[in-house]
N, C-alpha and C. Protein backbone atom coordinates (compact mmCIF):
# COMPACT_ATOMS: atom_id res chain seq x y z
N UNK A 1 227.61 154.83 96.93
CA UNK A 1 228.32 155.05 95.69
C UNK A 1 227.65 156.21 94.96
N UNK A 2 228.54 157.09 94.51
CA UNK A 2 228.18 157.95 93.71
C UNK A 2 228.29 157.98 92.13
N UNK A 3 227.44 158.49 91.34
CA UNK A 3 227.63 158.52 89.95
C UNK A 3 227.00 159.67 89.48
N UNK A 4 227.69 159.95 88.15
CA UNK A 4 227.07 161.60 87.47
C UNK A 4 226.37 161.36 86.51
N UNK A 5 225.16 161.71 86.05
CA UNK A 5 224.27 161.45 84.99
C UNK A 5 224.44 162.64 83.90
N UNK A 6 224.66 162.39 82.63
CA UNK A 6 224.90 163.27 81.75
C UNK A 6 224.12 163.03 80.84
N UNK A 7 223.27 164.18 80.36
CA UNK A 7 221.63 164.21 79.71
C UNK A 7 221.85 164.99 78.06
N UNK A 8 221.38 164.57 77.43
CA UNK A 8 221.65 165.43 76.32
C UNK A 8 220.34 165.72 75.11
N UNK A 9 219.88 166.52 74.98
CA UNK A 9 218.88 166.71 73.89
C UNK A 9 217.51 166.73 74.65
N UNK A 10 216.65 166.11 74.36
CA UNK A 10 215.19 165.48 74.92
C UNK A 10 215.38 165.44 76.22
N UNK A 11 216.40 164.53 76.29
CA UNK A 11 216.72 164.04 78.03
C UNK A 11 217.39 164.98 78.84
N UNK A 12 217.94 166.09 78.24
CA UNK A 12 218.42 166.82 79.37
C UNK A 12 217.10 167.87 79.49
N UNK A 13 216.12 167.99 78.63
CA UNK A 13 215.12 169.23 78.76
C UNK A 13 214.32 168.30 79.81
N UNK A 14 213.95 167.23 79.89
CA UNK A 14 213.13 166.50 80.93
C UNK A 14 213.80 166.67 82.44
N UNK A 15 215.00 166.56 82.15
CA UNK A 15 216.24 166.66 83.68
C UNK A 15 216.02 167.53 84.07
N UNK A 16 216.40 168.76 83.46
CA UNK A 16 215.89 170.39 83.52
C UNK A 16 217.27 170.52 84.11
N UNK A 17 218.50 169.58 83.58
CA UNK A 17 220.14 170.16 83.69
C UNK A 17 220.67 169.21 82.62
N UNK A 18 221.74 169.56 82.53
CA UNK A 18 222.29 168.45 81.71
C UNK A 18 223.49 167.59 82.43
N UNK A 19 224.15 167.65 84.04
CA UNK A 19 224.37 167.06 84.67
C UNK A 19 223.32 166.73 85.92
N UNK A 20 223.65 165.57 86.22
CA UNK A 20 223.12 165.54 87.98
C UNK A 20 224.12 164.45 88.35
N UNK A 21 224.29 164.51 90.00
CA UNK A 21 225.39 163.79 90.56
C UNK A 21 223.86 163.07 91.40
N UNK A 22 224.28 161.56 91.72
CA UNK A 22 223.51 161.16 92.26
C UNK A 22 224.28 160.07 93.34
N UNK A 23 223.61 160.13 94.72
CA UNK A 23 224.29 158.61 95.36
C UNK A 23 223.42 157.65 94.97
N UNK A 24 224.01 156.21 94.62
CA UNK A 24 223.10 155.26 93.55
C UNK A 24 223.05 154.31 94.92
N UNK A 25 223.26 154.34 96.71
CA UNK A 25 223.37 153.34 97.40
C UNK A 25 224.52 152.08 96.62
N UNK A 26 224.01 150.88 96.74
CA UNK A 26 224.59 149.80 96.22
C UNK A 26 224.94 149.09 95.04
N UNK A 27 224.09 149.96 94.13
CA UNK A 27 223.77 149.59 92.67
C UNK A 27 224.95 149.17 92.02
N UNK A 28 224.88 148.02 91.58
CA UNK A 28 226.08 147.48 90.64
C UNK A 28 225.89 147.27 89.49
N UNK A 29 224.87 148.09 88.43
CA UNK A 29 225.22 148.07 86.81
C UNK A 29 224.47 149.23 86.84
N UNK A 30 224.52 149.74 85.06
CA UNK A 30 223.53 150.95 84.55
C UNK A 30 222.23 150.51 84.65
N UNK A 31 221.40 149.21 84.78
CA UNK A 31 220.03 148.93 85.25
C UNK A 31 219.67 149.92 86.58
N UNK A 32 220.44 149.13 87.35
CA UNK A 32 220.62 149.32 88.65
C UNK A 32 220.34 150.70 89.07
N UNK A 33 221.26 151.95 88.34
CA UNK A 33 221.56 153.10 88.69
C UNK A 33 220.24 153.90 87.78
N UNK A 34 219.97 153.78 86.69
CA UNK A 34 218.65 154.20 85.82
C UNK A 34 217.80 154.05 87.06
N UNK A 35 217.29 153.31 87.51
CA UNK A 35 216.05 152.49 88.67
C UNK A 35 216.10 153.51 89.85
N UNK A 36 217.77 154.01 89.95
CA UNK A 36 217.25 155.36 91.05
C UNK A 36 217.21 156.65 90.45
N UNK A 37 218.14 156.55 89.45
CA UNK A 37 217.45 157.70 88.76
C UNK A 37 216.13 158.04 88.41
N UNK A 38 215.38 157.16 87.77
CA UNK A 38 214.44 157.83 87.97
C UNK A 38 213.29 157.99 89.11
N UNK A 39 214.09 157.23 90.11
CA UNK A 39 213.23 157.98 91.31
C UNK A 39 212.90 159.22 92.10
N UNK A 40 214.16 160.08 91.08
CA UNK A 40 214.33 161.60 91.62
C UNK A 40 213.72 162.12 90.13
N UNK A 41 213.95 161.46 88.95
CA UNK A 41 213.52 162.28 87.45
C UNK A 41 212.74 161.35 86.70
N UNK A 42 211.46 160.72 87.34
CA UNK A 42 210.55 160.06 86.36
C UNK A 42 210.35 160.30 85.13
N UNK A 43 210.30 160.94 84.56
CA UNK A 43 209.84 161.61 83.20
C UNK A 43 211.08 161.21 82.38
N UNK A 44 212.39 161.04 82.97
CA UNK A 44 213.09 160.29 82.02
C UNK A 44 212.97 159.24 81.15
N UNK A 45 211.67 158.35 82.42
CA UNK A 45 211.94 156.87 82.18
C UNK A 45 211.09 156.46 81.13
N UNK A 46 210.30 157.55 80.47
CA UNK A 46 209.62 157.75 79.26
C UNK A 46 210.66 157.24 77.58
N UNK A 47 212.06 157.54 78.35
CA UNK A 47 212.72 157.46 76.99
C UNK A 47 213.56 156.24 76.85
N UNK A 48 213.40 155.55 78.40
CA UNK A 48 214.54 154.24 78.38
C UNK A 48 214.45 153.40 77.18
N UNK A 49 213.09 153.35 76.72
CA UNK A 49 213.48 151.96 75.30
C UNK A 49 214.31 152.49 74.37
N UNK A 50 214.22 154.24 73.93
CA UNK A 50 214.99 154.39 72.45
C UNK A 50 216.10 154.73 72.90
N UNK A 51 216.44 155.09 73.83
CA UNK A 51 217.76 155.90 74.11
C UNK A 51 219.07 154.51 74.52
N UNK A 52 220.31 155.29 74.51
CA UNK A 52 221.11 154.60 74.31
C UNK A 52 222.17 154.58 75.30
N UNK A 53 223.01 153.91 76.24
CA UNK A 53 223.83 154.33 77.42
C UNK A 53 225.28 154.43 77.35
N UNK A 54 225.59 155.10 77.79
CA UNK A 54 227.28 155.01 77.81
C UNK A 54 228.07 155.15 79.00
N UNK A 55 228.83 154.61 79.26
CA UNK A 55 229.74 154.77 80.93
C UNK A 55 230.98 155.27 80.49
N UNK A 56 231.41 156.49 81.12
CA UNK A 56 232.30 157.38 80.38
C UNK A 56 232.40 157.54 79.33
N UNK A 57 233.49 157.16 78.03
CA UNK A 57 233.47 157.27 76.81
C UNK A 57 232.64 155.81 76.07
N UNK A 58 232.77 155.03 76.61
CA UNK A 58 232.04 154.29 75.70
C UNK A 58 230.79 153.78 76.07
N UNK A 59 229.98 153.25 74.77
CA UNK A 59 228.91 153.22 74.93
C UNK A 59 228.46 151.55 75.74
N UNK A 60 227.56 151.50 76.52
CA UNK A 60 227.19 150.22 77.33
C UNK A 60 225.93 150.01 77.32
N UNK A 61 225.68 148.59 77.63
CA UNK A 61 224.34 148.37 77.88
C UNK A 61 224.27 148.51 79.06
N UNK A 62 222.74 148.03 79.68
CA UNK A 62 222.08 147.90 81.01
C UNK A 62 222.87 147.00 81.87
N UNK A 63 223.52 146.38 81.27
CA UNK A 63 224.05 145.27 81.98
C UNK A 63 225.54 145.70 82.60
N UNK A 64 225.89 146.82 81.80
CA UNK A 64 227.13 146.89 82.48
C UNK A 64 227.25 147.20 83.80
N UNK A 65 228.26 147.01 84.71
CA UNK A 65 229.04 146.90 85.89
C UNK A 65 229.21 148.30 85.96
N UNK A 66 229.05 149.22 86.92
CA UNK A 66 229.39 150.33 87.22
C UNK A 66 230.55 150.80 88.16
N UNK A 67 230.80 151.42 88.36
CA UNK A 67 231.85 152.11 90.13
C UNK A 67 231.50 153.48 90.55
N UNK A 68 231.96 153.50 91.46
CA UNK A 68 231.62 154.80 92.26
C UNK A 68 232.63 155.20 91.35
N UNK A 69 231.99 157.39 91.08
CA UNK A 69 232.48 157.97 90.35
C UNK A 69 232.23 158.01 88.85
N UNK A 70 231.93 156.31 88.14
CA UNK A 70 231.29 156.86 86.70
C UNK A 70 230.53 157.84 86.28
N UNK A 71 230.43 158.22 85.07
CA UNK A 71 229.66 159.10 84.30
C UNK A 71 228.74 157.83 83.67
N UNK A 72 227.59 158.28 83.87
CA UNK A 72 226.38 157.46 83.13
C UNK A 72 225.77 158.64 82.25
N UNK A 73 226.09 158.57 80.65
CA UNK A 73 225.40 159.53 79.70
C UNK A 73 224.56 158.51 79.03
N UNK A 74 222.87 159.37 78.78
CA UNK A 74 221.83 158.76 78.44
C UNK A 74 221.42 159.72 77.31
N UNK A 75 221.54 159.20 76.19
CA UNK A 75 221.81 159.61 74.76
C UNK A 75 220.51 159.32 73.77
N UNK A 76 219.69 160.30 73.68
CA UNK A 76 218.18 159.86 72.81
C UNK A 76 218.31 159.54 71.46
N UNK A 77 217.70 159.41 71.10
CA UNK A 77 217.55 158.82 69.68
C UNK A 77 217.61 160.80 68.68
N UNK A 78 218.60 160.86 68.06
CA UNK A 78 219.35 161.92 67.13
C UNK A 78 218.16 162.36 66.20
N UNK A 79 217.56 163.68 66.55
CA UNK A 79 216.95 164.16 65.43
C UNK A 79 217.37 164.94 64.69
N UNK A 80 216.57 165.35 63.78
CA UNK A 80 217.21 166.23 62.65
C UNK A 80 216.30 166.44 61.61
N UNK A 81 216.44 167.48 60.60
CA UNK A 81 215.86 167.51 59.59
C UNK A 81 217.16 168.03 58.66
């Protein structure tokens, strides 16, 4: 199964893209698929507690159910001044 990781802010400068397509093998939720992600982009996994997930347009937890073809966007915590 395949899925596209979409990085934004913090998390895409760690990615060093702001997409990546990944085959996730068998993985059946966003736990699942994070766990191989960062086996190719460790330095992500620095941000898993604050950051926030979404499967296509809306936003999900870890728990959600995935499919081949989702977009998994991993969304940091919004800075600003």
């Amino acid at each position: 199964m395949t899925v596209t990781f979409r990085f934004f802010s913090v998390s895409r400068d760690l990615a060093g893209c702001s997409t990546f397509q990944l085959d996730i093998g068998q993985a059946k939720t966003v736990e699942d698929a994070l766990a191989k992600l960062y086996e190719e982009k460790p330095d992500l996994q620095k941000l898993e507690m604050a950051s926030m997930f979404a499967v296509g347009l809306d936003y999900a937890t870890k728990a959600q159910p995935i499919k081949d073809g989702d977009e998994i966007s991993i969304i940091p915590p919004v800075q600003g001044g």
